[in-house]
Every structure is written in structure tokens, then in C-alpha cells.
C-alpha atoms as a PDB file:
ATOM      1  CA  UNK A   1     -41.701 157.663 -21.100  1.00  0.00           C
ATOM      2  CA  UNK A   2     -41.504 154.216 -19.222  1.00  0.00           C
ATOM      3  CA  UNK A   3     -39.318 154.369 -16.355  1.00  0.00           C
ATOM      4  CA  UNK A   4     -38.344 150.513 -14.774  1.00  0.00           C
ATOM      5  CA  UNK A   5     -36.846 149.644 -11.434  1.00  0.00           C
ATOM      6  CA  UNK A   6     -36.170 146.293  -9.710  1.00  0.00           C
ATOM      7  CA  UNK A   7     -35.635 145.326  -5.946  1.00  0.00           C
ATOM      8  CA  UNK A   8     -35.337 141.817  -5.882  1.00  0.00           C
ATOM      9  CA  UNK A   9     -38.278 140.230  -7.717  1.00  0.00           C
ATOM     10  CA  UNK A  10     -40.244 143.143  -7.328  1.00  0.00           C
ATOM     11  CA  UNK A  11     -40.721 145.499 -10.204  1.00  0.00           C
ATOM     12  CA  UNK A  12     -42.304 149.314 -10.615  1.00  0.00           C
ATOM     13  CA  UNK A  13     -42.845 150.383 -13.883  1.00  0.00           C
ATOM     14  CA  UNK A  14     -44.002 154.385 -14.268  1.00  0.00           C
ATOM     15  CA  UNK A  15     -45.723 155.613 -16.925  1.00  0.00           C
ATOM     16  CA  UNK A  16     -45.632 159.204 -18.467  1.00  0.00           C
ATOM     17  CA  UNK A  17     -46.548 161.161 -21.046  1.00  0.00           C
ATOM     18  CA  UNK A  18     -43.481 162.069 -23.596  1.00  0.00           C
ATOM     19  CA  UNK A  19     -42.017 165.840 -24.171  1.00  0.00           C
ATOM     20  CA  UNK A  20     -43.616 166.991 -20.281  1.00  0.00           C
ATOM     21  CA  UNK A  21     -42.502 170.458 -19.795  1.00  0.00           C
ATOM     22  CA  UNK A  22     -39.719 170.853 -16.587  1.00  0.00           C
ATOM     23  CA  UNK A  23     -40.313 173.696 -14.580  1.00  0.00           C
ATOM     24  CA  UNK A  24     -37.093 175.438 -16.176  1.00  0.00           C
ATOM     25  CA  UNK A  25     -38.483 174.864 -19.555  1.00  0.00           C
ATOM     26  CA  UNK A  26     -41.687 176.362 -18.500  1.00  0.00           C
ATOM     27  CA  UNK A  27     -39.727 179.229 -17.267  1.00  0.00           C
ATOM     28  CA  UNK A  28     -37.993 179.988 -20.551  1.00  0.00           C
ATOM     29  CA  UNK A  29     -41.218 179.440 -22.256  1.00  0.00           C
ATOM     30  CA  UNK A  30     -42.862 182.248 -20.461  1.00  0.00           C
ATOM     31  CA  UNK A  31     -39.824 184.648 -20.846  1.00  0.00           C
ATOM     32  CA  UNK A  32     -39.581 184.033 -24.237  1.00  0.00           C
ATOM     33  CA  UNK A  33     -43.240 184.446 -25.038  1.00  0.00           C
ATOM     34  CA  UNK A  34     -42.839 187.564 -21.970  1.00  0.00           C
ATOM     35  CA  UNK A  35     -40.172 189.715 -23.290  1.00  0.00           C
ATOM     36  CA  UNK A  36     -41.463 190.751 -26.897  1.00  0.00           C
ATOM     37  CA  UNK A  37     -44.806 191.124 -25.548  1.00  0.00           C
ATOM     38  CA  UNK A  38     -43.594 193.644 -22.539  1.00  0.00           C
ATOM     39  CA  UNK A  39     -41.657 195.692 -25.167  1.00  0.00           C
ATOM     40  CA  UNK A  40     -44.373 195.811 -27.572  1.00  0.00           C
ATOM     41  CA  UNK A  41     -46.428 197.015 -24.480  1.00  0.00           C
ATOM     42  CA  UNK A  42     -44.319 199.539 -23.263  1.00  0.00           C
ATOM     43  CA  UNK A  43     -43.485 200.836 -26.943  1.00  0.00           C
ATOM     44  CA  UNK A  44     -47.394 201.614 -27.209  1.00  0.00           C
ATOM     45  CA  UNK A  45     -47.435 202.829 -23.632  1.00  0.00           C
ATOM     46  CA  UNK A  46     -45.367 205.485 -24.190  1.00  0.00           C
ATOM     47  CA  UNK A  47     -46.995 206.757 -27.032  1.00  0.00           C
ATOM     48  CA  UNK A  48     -49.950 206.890 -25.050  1.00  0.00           C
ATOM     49  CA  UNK A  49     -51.934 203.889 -25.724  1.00  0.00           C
ATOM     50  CA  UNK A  50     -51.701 203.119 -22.069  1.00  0.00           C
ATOM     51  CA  UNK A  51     -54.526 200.601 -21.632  1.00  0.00           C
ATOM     52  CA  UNK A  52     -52.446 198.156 -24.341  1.00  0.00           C
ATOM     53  CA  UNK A  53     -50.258 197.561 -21.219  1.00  0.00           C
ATOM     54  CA  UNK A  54     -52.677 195.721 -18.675  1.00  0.00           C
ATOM     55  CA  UNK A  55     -54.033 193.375 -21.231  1.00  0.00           C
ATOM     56  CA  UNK A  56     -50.414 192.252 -22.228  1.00  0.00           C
ATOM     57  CA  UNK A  57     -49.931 191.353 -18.268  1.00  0.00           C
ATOM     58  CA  UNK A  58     -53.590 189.555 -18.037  1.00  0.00           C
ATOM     59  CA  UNK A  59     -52.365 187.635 -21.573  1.00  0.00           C
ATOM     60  CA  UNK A  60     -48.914 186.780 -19.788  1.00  0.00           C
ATOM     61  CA  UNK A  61     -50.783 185.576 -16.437  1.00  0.00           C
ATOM     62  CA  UNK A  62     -53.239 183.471 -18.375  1.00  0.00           C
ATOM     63  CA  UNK A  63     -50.587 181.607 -20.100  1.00  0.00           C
ATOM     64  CA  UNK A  64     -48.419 181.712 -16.657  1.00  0.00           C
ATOM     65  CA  UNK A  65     -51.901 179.919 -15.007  1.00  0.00           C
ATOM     66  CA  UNK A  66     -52.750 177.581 -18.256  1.00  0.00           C
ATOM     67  CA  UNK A  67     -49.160 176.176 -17.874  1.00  0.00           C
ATOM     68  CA  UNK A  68     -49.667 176.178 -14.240  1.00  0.00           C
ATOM     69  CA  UNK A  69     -52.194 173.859 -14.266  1.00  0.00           C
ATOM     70  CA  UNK A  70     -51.196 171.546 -17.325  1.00  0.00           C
ATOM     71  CA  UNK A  71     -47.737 170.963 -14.684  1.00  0.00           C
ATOM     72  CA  UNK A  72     -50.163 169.497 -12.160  1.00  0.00           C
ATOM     73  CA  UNK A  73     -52.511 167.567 -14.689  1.00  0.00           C
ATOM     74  CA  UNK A  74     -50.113 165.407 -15.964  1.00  0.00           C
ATOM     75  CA  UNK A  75     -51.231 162.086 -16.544  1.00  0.00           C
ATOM     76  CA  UNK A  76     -48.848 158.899 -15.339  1.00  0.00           C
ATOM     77  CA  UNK A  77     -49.834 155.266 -14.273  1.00  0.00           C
ATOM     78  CA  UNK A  78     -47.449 152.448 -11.978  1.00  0.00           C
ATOM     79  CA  UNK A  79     -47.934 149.449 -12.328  1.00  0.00           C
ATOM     80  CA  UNK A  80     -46.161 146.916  -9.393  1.00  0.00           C
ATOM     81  CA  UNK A  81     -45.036 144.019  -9.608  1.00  0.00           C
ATOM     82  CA  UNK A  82     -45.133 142.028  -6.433  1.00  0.00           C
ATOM     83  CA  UNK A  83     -45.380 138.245  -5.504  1.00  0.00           C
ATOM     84  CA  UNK A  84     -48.682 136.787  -6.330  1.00  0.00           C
ATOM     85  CA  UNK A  85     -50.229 140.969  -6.547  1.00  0.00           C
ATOM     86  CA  UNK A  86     -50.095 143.512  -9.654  1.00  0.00           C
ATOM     87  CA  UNK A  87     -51.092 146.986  -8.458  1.00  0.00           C
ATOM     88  CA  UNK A  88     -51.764 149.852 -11.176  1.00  0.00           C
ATOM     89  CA  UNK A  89     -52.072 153.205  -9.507  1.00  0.00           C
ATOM     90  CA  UNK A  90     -53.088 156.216 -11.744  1.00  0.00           C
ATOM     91  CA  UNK A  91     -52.302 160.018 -11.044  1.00  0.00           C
ATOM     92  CA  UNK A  92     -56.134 160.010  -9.974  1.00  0.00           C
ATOM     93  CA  UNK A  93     -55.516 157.961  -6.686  1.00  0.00           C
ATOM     94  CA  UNK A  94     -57.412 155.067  -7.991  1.00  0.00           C
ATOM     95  CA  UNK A  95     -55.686 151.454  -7.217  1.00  0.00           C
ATOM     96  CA  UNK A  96     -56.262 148.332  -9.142  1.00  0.00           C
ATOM     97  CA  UNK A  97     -55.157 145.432  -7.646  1.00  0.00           C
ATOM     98  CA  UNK A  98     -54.749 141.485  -9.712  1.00  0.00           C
ATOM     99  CA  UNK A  99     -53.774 138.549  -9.175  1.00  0.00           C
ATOM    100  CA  UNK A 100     -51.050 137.693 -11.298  1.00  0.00           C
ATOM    101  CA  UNK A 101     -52.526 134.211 -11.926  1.00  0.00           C
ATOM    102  CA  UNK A 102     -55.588 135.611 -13.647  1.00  0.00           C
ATOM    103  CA  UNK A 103     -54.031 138.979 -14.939  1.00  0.00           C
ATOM    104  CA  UNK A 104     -54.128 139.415 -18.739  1.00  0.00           C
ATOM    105  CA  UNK A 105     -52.713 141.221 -21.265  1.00  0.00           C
ATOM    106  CA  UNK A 106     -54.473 142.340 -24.378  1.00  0.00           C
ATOM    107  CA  UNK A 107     -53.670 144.597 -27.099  1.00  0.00           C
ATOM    108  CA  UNK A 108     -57.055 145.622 -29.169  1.00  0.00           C
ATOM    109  CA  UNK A 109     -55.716 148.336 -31.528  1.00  0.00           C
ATOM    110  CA  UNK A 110     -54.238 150.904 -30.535  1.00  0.00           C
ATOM    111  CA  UNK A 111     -55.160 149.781 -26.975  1.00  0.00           C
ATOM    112  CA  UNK A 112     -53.303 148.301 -24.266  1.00  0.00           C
ATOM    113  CA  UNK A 113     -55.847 146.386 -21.496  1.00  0.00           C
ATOM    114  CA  UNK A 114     -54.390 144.458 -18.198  1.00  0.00           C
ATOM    115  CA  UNK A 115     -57.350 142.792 -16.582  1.00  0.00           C
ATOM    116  CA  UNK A 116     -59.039 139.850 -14.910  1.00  0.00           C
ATOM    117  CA  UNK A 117     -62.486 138.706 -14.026  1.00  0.00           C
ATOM    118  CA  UNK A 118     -63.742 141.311 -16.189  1.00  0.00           C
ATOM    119  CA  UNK A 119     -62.496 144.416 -14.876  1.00  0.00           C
ATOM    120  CA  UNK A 120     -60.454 145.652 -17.577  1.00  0.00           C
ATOM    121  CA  UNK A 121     -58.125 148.751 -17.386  1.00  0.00           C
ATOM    122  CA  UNK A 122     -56.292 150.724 -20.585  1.00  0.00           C
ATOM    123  CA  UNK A 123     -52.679 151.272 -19.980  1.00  0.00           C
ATOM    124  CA  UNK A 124     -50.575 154.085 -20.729  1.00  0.00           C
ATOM    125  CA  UNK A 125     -53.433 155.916 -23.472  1.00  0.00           C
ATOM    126  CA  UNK A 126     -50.690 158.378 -23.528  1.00  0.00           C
ATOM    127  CA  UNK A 127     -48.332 156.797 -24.583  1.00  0.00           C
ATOM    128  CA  UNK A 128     -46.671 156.388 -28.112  1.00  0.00           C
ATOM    129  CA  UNK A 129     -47.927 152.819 -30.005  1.00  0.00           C
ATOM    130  CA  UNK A 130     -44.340 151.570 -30.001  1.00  0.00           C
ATOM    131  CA  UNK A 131     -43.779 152.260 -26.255  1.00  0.00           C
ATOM    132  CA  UNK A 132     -47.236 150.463 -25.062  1.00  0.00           C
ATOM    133  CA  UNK A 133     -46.249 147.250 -27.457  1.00  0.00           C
ATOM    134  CA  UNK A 134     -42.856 147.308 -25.552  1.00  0.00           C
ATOM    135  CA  UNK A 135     -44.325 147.371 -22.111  1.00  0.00           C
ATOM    136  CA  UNK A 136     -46.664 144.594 -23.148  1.00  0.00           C
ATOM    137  CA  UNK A 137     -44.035 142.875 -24.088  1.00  0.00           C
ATOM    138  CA  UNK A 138     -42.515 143.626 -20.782  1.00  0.00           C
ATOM    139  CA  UNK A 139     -45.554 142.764 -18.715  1.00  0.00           C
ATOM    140  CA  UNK A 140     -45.838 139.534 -20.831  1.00  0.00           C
ATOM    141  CA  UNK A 141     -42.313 138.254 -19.915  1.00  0.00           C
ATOM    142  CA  UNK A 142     -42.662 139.426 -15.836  1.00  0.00           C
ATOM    143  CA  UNK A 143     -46.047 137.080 -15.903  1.00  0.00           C
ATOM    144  CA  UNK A 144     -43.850 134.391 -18.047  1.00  0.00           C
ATOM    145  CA  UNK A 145     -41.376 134.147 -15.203  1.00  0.00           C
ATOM    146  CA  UNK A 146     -43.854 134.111 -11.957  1.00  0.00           C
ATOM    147  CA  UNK A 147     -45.256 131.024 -13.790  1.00  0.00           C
END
């Protein structure tokens, strides 16, 4: 998902991963996967197979945890456009900063490089191929019209 605003002549593009689960979607996900699993637990509870129902609340907790930590992991990139500066900024914390005289844009592949001076970085690797041509299309025309 590419997500553009504008403010003046500077530009913020944000980059993220398609189909991300919401927090309401990972709700219903865990209910859903939840409720057969609790009845099938209790069912065998009450005919005595007792220690079935502890494992079915470790297996719910591990997927509870799993999506827990996929929520926080998920990958996005900005990239700002500002005067004479790019910055890309990655969900890592790590800041890139070009000159947009010097910045280039190359697509090798399947891969989508902004760079300069020989520091090179791949943008959006998450992204669909149809969705990193567009914002190197994008990217092309913002450097186009600083010239």
C-alpha cells in the first residue's frame, strides 16, 4: 500500500505491506480459530480427558502471541521529499538522507534501488511489482520537476 501526501512542495510517501491485519481483524481471527477449539476442549473435558483442555489454551495463546508480534513487525519505509533533501526512513529507525541532485532511480528486476555516490537502498521489497514500478514512476516525475 503506498500512501501520498503533499504540503506545498513537500511530499511523504509511506510504504506498507498489502492485506496487514487491523487489530479488529486480528480479533475475529482469534475468536474464530478460539471458539471451535474451546468447545472441542470442553466436550473432551467433560468426558474426562481433562488434560486436552490446557493444551487448547497454550495453542490459543501461542497464536494470540505469534499474531502479537507479526502486528509490531510490520515492515513500512517513507520516503520525503523536501527541497534539495530525500530522506527514506525504515520501520528499523535507520535514515537515509540524498541529495536530490545526485539521487537515482533504478529498477534491476524485480528491484527497486534509490541511491547516490554508491550507497544504494531497495525500496518497498514488500511491495507488489506493479506498485514499486508506479512509485518509480512517481519518484521519477518529483526529481523531473525539482530540475
Amino acid at each position: 500500500m503506498v500512501a501520498e501526501r503533499r504540503r506545498g512542495r513537500e511530499v511523504l510517501f509511506r510504504l506498507e505491506p498489502p492485506l496487514r491485519l487491523t487489530r479488529r481483524q486480528a480479533v475475529r481471527l482469534v475468536l474464530l480459530l478460539a471458539f471451535p477449539s474451546m468447545i472441542v476442549a470442553v466436550g473432551w473435558t467433560l468426558i474426562g480427558a481433562w488434560p486436552v483442555l490446557p493444551f487448547t489454551g497454550f495453542e490459543l495463546g501461542t497464536v494470540i502471541a505469534v499474531l502479537a508480534i507479526l502486528s509490531r513487525r510490520q515492515a513500512w519505509q517513507e520516503i520525503y521529499f523536501s527541497g534539495e533533501k530525500i530522506v527514506v526512513r525504515d520501520h528499523l529507525g535507520t535514515d537515509h538522507t540524498f541529495s536530490r541532485t545526485w539521487l537515482q532511480i533504478r529498477l534491476q528486476g524485480q528491484r527497486f534501488l534509490i541511491g547516490s555516490h554508491g550507497t544504494w537502498i531497495e525500496i518497498g521489497p514488500f511491495l507488489p511489482a506493479g506498485e514499486r514500478r508506479a512509485v518509480a514512476a512517481k519518484l521519477n516525475r518529483l526529481l523531473k520537476e525539482g530540475e
